[in-house]
C-alpha atoms as a PDB file:
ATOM      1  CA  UNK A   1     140.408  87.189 234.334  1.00  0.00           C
ATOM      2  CA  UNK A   2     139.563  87.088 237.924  1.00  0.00           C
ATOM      3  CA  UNK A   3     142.679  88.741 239.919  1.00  0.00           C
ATOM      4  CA  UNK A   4     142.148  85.585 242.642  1.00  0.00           C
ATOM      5  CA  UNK A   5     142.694  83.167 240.256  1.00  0.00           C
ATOM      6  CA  UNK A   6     144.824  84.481 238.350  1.00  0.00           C
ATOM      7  CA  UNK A   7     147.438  84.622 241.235  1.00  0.00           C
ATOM      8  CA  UNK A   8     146.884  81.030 242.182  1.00  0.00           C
ATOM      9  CA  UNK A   9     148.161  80.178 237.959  1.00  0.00           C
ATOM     10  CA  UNK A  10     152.096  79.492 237.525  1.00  0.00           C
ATOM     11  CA  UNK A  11     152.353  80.948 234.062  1.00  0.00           C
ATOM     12  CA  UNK A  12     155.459  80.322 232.268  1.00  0.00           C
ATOM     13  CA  UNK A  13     158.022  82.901 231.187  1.00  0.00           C
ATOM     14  CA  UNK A  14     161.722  82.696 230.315  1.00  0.00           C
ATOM     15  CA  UNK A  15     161.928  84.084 233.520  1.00  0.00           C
ATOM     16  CA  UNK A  16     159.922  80.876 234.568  1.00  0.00           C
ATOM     17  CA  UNK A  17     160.235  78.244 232.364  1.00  0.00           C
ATOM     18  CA  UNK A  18     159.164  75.476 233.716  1.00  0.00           C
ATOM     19  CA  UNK A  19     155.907  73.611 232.665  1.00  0.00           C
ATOM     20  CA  UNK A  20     153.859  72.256 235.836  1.00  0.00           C
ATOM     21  CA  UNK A  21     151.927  70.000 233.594  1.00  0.00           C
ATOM     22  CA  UNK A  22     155.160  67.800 231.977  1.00  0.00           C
ATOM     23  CA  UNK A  23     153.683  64.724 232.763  1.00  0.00           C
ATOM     24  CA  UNK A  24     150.021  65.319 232.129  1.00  0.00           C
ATOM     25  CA  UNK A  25     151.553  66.596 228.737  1.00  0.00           C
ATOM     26  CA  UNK A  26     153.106  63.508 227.941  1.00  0.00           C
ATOM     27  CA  UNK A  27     150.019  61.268 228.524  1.00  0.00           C
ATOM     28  CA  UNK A  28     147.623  63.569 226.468  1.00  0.00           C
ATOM     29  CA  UNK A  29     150.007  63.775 223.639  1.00  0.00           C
ATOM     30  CA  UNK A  30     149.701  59.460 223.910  1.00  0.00           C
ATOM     31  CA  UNK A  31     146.363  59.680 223.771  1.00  0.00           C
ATOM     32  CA  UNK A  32     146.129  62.230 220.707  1.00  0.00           C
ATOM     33  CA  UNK A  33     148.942  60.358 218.548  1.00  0.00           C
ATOM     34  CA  UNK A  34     146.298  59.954 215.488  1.00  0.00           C
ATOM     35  CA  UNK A  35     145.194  63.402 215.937  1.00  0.00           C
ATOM     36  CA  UNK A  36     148.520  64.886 216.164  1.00  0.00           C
ATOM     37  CA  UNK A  37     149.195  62.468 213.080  1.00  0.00           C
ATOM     38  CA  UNK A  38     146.223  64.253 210.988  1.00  0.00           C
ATOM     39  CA  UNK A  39     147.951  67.209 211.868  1.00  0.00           C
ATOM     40  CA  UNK A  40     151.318  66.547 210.688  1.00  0.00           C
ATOM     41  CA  UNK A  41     149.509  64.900 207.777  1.00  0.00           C
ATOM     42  CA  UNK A  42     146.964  67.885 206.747  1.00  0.00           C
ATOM     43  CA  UNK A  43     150.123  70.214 207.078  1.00  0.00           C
ATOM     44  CA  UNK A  44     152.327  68.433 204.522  1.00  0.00           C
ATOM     45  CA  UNK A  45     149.715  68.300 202.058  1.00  0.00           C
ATOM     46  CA  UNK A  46     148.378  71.845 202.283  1.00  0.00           C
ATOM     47  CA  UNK A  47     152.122  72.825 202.234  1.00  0.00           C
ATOM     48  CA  UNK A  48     154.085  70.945 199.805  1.00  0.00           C
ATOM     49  CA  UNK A  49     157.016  70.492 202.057  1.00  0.00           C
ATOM     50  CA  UNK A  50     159.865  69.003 200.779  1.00  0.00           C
ATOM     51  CA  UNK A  51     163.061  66.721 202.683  1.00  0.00           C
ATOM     52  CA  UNK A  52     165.641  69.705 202.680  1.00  0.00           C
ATOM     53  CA  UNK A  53     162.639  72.326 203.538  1.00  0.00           C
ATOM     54  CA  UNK A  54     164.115  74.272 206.878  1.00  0.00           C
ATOM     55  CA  UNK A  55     160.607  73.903 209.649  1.00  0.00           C
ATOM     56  CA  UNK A  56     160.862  75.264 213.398  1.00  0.00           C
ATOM     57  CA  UNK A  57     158.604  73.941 215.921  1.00  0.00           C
ATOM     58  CA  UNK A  58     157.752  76.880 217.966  1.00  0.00           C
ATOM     59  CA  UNK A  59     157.036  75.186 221.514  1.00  0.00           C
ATOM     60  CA  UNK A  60     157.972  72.083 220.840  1.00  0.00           C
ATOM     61  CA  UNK A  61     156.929  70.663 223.959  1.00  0.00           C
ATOM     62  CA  UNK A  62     157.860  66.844 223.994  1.00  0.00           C
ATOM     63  CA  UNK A  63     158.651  66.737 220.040  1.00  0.00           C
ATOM     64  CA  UNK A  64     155.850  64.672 219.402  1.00  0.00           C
ATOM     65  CA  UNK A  65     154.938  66.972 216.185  1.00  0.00           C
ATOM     66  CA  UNK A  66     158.329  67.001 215.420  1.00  0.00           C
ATOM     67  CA  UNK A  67     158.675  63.035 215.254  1.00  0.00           C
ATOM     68  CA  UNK A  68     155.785  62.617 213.566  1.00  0.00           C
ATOM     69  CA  UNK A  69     157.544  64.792 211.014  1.00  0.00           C
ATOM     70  CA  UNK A  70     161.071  62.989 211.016  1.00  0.00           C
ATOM     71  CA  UNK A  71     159.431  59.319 211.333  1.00  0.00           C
ATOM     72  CA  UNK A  72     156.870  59.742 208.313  1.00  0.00           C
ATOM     73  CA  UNK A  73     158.601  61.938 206.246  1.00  0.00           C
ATOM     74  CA  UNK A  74     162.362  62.356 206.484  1.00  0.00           C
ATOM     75  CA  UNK A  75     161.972  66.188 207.632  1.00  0.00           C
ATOM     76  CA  UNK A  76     164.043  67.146 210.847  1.00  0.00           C
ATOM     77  CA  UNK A  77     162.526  70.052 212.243  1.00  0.00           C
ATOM     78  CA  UNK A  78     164.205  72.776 214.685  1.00  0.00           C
ATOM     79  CA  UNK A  79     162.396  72.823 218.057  1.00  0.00           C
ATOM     80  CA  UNK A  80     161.996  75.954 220.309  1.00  0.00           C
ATOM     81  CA  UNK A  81     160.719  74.734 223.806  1.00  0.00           C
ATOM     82  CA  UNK A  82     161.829  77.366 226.795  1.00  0.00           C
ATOM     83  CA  UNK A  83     161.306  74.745 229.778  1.00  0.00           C
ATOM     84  CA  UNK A  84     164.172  72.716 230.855  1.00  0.00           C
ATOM     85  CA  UNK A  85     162.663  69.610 231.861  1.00  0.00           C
ATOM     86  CA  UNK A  86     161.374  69.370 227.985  1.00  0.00           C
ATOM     87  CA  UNK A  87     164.521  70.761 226.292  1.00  0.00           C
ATOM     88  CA  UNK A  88     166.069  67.444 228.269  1.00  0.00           C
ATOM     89  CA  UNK A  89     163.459  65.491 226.312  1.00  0.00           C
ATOM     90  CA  UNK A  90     163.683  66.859 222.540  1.00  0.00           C
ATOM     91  CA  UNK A  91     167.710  66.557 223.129  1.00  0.00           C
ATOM     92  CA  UNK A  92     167.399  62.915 224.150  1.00  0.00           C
ATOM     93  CA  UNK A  93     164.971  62.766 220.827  1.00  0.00           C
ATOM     94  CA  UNK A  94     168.190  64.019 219.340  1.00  0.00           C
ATOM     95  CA  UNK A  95     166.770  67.319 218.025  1.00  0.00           C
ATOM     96  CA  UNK A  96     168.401  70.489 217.772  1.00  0.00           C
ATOM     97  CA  UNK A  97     167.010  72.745 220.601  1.00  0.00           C
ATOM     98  CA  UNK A  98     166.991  76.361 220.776  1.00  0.00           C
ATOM     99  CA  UNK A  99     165.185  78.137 224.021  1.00  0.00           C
ATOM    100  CA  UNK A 100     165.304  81.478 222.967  1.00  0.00           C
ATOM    101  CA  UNK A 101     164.279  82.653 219.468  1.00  0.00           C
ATOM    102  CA  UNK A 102     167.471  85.093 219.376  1.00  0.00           C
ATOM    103  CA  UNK A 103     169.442  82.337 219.596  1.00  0.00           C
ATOM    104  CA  UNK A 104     168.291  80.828 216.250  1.00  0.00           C
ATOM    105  CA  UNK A 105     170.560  82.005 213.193  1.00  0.00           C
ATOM    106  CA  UNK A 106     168.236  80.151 210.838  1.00  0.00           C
ATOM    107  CA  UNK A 107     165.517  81.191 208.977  1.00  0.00           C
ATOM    108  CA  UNK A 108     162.817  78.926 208.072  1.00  0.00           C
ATOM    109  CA  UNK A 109     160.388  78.291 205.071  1.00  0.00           C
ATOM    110  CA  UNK A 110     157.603  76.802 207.485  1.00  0.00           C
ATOM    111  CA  UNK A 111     157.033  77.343 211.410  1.00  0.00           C
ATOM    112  CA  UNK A 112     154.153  75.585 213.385  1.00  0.00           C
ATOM    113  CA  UNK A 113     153.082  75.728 216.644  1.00  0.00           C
ATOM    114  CA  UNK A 114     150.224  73.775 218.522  1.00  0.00           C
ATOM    115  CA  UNK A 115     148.839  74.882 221.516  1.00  0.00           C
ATOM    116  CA  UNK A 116     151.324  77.337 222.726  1.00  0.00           C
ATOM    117  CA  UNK A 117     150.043  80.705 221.223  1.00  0.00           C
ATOM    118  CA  UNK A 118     147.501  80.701 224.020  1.00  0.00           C
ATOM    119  CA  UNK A 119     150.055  80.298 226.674  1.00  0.00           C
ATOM    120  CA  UNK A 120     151.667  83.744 225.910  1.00  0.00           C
ATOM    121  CA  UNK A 121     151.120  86.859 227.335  1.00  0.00           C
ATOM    122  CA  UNK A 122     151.725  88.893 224.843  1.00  0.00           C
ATOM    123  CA  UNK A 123     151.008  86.547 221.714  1.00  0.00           C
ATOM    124  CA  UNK A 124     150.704  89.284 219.012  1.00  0.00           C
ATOM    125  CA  UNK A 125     154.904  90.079 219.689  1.00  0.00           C
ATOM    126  CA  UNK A 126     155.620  86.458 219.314  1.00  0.00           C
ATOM    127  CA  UNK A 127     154.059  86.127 216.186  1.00  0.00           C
ATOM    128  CA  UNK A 128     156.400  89.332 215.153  1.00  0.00           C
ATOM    129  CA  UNK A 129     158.798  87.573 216.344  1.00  0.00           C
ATOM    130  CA  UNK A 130     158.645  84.576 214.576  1.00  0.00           C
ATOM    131  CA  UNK A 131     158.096  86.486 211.264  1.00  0.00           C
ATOM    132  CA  UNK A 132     161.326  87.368 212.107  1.00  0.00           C
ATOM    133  CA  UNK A 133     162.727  84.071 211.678  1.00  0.00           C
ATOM    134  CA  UNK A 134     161.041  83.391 208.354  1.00  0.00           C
ATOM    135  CA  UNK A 135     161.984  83.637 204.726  1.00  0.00           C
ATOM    136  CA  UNK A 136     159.969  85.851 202.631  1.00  0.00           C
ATOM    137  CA  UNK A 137     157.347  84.073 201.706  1.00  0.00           C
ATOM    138  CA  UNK A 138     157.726  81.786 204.227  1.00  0.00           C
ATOM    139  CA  UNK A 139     154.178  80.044 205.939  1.00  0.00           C
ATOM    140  CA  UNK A 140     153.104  79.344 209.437  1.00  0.00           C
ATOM    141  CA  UNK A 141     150.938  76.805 210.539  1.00  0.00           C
ATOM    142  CA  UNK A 142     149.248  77.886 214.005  1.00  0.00           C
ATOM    143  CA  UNK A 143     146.773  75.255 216.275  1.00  0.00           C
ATOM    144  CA  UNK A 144     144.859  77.201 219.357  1.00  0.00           C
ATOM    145  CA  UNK A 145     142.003  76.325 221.325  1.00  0.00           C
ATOM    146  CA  UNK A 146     139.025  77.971 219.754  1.00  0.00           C
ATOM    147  CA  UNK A 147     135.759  79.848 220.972  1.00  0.00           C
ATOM    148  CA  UNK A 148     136.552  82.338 223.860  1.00  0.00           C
ATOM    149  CA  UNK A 149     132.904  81.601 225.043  1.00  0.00           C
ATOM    150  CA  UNK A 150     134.194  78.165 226.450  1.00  0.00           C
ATOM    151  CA  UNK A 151     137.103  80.111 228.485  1.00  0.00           C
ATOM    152  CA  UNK A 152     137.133  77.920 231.725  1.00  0.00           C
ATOM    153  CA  UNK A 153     138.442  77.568 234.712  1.00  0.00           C
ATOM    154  CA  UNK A 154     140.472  74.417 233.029  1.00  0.00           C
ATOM    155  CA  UNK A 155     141.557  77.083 230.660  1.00  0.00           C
ATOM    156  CA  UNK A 156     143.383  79.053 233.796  1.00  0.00           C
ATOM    157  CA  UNK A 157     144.615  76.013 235.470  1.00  0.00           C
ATOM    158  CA  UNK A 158     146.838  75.384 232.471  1.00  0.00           C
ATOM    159  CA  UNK A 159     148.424  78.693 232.357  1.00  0.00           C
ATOM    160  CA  UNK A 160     145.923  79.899 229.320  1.00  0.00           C
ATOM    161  CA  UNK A 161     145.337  83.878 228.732  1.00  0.00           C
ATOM    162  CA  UNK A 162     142.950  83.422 225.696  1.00  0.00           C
ATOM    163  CA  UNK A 163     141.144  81.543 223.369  1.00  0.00           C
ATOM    164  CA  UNK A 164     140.780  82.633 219.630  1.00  0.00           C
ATOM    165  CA  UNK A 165     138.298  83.519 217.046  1.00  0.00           C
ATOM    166  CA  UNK A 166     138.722  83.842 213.292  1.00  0.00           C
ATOM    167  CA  UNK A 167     138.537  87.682 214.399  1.00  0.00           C
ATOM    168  CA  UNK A 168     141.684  87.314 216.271  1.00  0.00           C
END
């Protein structure tokens, strides 16, 4: 990544957890309700979750996953979401909000997360991490942007460090 541009990006850390794009999140995420729908949708039926089945969403953002999964099918996930102004959001949502993985005593049969992965520095140690969290046996759904061939400038000015390949 070029070291100019890279200094102009506000990435987001615990250290700095606060999401510049809050709002432009919220109005893609109304725009992408059916999509986020098929998601939901295609991850129920490829994983035979049940009502009492214990789900974290990892970067839960606004929670609009996390409805999706409460509204259509009874199932009230655990959010993690580290910036403030969207912890405020989830907790108005009434879900249970953690900001810190170490803070979660729970261990879950099914984690997701949805464009987040690609927001982390390190990526590989929070995928450790949430393994950590996880029954044995346990599955995790993960949505990135694909192709690092199409790695943009758009791709910088939202705080991304990668995108994926089947390879990695």
């Amino acid at each position: 990544m070029n070291k100019k541009k890279s200094s102009q990006i506000r990435t987001q850390t615990h250290e700095n957890n606060h999401y510049s794009g809050v709002q432009e999140l919220s109005d893609a995420e109304e725009g992408l309700q059916l999509y986020s729908q098929d998601i939901v949708k295609k991850m129920k039926k490829e994983l035979r979750i049940g009502k009492n089945s214990t789900v974290l969403d990892f970067g839960a953002g606004t929670g609009q996953l996390a409805e999706i999964w409460r509204s259509s099918y009874k199932l009230n996930p655990i959010c993690l979401e580290i910036d403030p102004s969207l912890v405020e959001v989830l907790m108005v949502k009434k879900f249970k909000v953690f900001q810190k993985l170490d803070q979660i005593q729970d261990t879950f049969e099914f984690v997701y997360t949805s464009n987040v992965l690609e927001h982390i520095e390190d990526d590989v140690s929070a995928l450790i991490d949430i393994k950590n969290i996880m029954l044995v046996g346990g599955r995790l759904v993960i949505y990135v942007p694909a192709l690092p061939i199409l790695f943009s400038d758009l791709d910088i000015s939202v705080g991304h460090y990668r995108r994926y390949s089947k390879k990695n």
